[in-house]
C-alpha atoms as a PDB file:
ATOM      1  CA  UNK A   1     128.494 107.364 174.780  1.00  0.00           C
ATOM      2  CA  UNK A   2     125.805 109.057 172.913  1.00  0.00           C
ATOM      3  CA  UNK A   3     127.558 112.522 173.254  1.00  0.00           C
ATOM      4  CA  UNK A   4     131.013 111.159 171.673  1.00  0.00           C
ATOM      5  CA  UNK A   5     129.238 109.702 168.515  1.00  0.00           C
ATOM      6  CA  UNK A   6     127.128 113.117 168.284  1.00  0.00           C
ATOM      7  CA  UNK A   7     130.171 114.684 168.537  1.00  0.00           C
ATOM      8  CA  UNK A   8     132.148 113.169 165.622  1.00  0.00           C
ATOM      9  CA  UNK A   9     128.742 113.617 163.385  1.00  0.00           C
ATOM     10  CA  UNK A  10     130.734 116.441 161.328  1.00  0.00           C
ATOM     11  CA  UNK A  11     133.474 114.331 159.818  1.00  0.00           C
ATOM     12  CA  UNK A  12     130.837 112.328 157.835  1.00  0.00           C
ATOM     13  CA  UNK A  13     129.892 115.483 156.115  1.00  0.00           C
ATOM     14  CA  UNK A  14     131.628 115.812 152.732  1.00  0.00           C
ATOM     15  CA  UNK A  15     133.509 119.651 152.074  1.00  0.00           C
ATOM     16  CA  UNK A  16     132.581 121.627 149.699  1.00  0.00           C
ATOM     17  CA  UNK A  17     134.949 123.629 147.647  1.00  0.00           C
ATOM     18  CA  UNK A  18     134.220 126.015 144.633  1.00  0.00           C
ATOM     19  CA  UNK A  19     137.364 126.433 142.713  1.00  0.00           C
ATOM     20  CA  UNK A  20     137.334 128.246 139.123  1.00  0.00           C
ATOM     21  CA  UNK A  21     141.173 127.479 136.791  1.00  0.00           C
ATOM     22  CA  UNK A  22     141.739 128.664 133.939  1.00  0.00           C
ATOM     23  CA  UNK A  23     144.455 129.151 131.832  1.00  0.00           C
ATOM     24  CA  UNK A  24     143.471 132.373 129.559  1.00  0.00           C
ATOM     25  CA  UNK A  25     143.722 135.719 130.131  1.00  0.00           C
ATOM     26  CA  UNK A  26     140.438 137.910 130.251  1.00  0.00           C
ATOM     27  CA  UNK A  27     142.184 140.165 127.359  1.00  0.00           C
ATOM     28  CA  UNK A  28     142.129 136.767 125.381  1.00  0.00           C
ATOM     29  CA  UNK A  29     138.706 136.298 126.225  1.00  0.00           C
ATOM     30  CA  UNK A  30     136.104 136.086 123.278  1.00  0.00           C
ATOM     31  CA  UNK A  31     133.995 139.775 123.445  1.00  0.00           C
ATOM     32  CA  UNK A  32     130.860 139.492 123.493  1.00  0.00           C
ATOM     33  CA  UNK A  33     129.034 143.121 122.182  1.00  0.00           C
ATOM     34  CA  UNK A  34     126.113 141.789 119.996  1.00  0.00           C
ATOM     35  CA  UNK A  35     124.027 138.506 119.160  1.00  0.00           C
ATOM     36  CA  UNK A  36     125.855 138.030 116.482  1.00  0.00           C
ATOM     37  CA  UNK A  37     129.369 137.710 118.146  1.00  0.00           C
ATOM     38  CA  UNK A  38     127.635 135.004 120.409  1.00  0.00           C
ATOM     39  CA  UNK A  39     126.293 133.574 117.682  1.00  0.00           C
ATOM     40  CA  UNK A  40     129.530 133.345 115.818  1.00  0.00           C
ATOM     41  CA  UNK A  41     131.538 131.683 118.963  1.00  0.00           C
ATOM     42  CA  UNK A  42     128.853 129.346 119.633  1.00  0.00           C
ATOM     43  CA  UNK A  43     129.113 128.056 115.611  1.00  0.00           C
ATOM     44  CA  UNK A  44     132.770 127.470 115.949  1.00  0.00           C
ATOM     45  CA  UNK A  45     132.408 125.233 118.940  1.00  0.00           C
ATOM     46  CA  UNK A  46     129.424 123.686 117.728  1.00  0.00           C
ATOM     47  CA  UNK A  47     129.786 120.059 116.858  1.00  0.00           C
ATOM     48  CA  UNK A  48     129.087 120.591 112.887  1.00  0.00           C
ATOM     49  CA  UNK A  49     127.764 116.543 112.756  1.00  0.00           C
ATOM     50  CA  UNK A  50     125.374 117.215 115.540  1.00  0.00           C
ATOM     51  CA  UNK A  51     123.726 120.731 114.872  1.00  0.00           C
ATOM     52  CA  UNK A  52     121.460 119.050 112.592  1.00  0.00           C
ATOM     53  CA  UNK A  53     121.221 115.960 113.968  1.00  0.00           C
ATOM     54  CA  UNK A  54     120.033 116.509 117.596  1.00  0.00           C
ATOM     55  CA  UNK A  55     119.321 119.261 119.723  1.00  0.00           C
ATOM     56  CA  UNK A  56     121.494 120.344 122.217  1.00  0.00           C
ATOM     57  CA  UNK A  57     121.201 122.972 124.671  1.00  0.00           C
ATOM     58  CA  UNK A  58     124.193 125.409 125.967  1.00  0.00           C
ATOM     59  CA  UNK A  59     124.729 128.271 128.069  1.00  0.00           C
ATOM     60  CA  UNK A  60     127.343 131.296 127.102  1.00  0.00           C
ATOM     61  CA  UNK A  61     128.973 132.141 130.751  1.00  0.00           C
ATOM     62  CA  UNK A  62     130.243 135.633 130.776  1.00  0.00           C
ATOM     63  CA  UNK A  63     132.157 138.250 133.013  1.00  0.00           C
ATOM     64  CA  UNK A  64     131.854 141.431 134.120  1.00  0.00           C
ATOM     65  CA  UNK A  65     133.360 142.914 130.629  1.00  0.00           C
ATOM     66  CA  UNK A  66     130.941 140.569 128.603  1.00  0.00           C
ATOM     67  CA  UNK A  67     134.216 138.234 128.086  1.00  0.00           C
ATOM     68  CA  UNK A  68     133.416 134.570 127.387  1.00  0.00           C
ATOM     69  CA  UNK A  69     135.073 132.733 130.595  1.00  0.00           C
ATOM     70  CA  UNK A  70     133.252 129.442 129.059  1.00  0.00           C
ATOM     71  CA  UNK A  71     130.587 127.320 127.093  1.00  0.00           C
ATOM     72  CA  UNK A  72     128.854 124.682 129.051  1.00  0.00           C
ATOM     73  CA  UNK A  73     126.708 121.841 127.175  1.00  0.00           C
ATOM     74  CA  UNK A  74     123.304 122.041 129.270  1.00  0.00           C
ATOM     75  CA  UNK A  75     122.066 119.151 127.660  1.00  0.00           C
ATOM     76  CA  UNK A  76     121.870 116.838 124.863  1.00  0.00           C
ATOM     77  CA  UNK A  77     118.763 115.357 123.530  1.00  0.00           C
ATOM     78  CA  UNK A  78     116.599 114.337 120.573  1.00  0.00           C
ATOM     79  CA  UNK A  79     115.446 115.484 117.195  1.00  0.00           C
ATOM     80  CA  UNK A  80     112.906 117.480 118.817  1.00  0.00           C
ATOM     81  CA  UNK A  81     113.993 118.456 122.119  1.00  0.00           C
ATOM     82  CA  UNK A  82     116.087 118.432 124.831  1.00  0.00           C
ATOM     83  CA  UNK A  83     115.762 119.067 128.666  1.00  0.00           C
ATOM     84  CA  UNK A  84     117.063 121.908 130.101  1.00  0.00           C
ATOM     85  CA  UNK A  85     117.843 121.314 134.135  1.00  0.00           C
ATOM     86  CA  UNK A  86     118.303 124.613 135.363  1.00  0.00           C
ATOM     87  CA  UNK A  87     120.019 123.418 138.346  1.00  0.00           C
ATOM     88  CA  UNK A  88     122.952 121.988 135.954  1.00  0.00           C
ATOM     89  CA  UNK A  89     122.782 125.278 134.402  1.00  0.00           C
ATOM     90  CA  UNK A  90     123.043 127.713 137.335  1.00  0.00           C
ATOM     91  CA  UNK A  91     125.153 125.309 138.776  1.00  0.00           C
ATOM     92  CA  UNK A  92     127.923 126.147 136.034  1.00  0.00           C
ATOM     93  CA  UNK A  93     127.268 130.029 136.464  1.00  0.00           C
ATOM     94  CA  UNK A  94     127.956 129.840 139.682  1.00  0.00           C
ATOM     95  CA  UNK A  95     131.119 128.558 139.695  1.00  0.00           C
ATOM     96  CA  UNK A  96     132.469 130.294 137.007  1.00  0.00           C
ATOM     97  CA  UNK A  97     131.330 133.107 139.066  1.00  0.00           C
ATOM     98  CA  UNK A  98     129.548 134.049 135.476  1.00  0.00           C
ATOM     99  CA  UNK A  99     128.086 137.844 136.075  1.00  0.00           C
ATOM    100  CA  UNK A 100     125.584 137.408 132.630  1.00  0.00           C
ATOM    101  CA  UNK A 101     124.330 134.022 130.517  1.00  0.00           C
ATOM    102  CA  UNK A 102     123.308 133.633 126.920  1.00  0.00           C
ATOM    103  CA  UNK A 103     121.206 130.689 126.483  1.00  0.00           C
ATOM    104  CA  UNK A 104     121.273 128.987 123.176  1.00  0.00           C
ATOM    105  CA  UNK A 105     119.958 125.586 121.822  1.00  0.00           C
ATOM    106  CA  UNK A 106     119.654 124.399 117.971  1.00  0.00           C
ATOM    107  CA  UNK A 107     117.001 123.444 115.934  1.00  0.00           C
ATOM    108  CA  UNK A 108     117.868 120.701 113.856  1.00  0.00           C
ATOM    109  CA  UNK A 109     115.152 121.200 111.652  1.00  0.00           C
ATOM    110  CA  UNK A 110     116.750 124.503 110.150  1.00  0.00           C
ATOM    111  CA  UNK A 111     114.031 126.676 111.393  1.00  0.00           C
ATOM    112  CA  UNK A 112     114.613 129.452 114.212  1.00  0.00           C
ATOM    113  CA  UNK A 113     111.173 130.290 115.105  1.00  0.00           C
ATOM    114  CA  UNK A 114     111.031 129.478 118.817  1.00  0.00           C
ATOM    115  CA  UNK A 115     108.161 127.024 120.020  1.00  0.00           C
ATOM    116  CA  UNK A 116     105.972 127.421 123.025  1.00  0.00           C
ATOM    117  CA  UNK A 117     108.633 125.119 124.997  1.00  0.00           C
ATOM    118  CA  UNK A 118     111.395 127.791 124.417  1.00  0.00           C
ATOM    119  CA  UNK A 119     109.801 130.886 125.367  1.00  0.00           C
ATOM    120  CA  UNK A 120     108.691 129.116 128.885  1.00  0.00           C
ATOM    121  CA  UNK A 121     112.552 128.034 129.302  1.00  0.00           C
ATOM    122  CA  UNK A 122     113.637 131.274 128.637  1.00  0.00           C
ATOM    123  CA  UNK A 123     110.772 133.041 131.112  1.00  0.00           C
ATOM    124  CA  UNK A 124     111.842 130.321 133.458  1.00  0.00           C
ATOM    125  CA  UNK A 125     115.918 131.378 133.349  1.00  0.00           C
ATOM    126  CA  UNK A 126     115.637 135.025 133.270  1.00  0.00           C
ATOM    127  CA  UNK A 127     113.027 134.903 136.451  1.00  0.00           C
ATOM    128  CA  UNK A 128     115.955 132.222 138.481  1.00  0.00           C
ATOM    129  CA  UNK A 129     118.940 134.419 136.965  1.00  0.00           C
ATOM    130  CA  UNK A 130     117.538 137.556 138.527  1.00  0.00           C
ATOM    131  CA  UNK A 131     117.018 135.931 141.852  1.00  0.00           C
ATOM    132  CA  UNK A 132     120.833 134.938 141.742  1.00  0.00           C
ATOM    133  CA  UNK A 133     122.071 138.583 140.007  1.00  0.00           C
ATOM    134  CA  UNK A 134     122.952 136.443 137.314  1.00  0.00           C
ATOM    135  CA  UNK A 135     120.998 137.953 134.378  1.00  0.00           C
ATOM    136  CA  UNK A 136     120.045 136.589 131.155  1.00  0.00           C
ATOM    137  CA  UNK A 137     121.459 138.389 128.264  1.00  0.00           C
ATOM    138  CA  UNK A 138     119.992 136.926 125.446  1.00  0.00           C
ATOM    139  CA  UNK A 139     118.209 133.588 123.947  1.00  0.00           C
ATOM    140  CA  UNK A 140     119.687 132.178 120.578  1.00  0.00           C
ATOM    141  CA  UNK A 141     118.353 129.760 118.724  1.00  0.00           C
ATOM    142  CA  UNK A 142     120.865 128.709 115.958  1.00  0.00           C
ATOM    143  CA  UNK A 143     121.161 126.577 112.905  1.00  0.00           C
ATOM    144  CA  UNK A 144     124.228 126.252 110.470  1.00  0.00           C
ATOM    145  CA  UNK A 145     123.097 129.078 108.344  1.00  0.00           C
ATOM    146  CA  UNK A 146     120.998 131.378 110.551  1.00  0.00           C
ATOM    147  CA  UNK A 147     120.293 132.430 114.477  1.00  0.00           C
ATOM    148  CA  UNK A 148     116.886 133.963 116.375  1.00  0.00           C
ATOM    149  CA  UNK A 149     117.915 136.126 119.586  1.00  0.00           C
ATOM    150  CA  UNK A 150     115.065 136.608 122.078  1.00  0.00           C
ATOM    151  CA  UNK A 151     116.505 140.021 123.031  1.00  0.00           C
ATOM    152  CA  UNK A 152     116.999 141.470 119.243  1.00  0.00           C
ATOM    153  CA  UNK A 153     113.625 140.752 118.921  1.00  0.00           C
ATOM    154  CA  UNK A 154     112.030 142.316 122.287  1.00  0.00           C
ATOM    155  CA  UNK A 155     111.277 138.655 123.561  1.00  0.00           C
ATOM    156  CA  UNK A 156     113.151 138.159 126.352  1.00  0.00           C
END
């Protein structure tokens, strides 16, 4: 009897299926060649009542021909921070089948300088993207009027 049950074990385990849809072509794709392009796609789909309101952390998925195949809200926090679970956050790269990620949160205080917190996220995601050949790009941090990128700055 034991045998039979032991047998049958597999149908309790749930399938897994990755599946990536979309409906635009990669010419339509958003190019991505600088900081500033990312930083100008990432404004218009920025909620303009929450940018200074509450941070929020996103990551910039992108292909093979630096073409945006998506923007994926991380997380969505406080006045002062946010947590970033890189799990969530690979999780989405993955099944995009993203080949490069820009990071980006905002700073609802207006000022881009990055704190302590941000340059041990960023450390954190480039060392886990290179494990997984996903590599991190660049770091923005972005207000209405302004943007910080780790990598124009030699920081990432």
């Amino acid at each position: 009897m034991k045998n039979q049950h032991q047998n049958t074990d597999w149908q309790k385990v749930s399938e897994i299926e990755l599946i990536y849809k979309t409906k635009v072509k990669s010419t339509e794709r958003p190019y991505i060649g600088s900081s500033r392009d990312a930083y100008r796609i990432l404004m218009d789909s920025w909620d303009p009542g929450k940018i200074e309101f509450l941070e929020q952390f996103k990551v910039l998925l992108l292909n093979q021909s630096n073409r945006v195949l998506g923007i994926y809200e991380v997380s969505s926090g406080g006045i002062s921070g946010t947590v970033v679970d890189m799990r969530l956050l690979f999780a989405a790269a993955l099944k995009a089948a993203a080949v490069g990620i820009i990071i980006t949160h905002n700073h609802p205080s207006g000022k881009t300088v990055p704190s302590e917190t941000d340059r041990n996220i960023t450390r954190k995601i480039r060392e886990a993207g290179k494990l997984m050949d996903i590599p991190l790009l660049d770091h923005l941090i972005v207000t209405p009027e302004t943007y910080y990128s780790f990598a124009e700055e030699g920081a990432l």
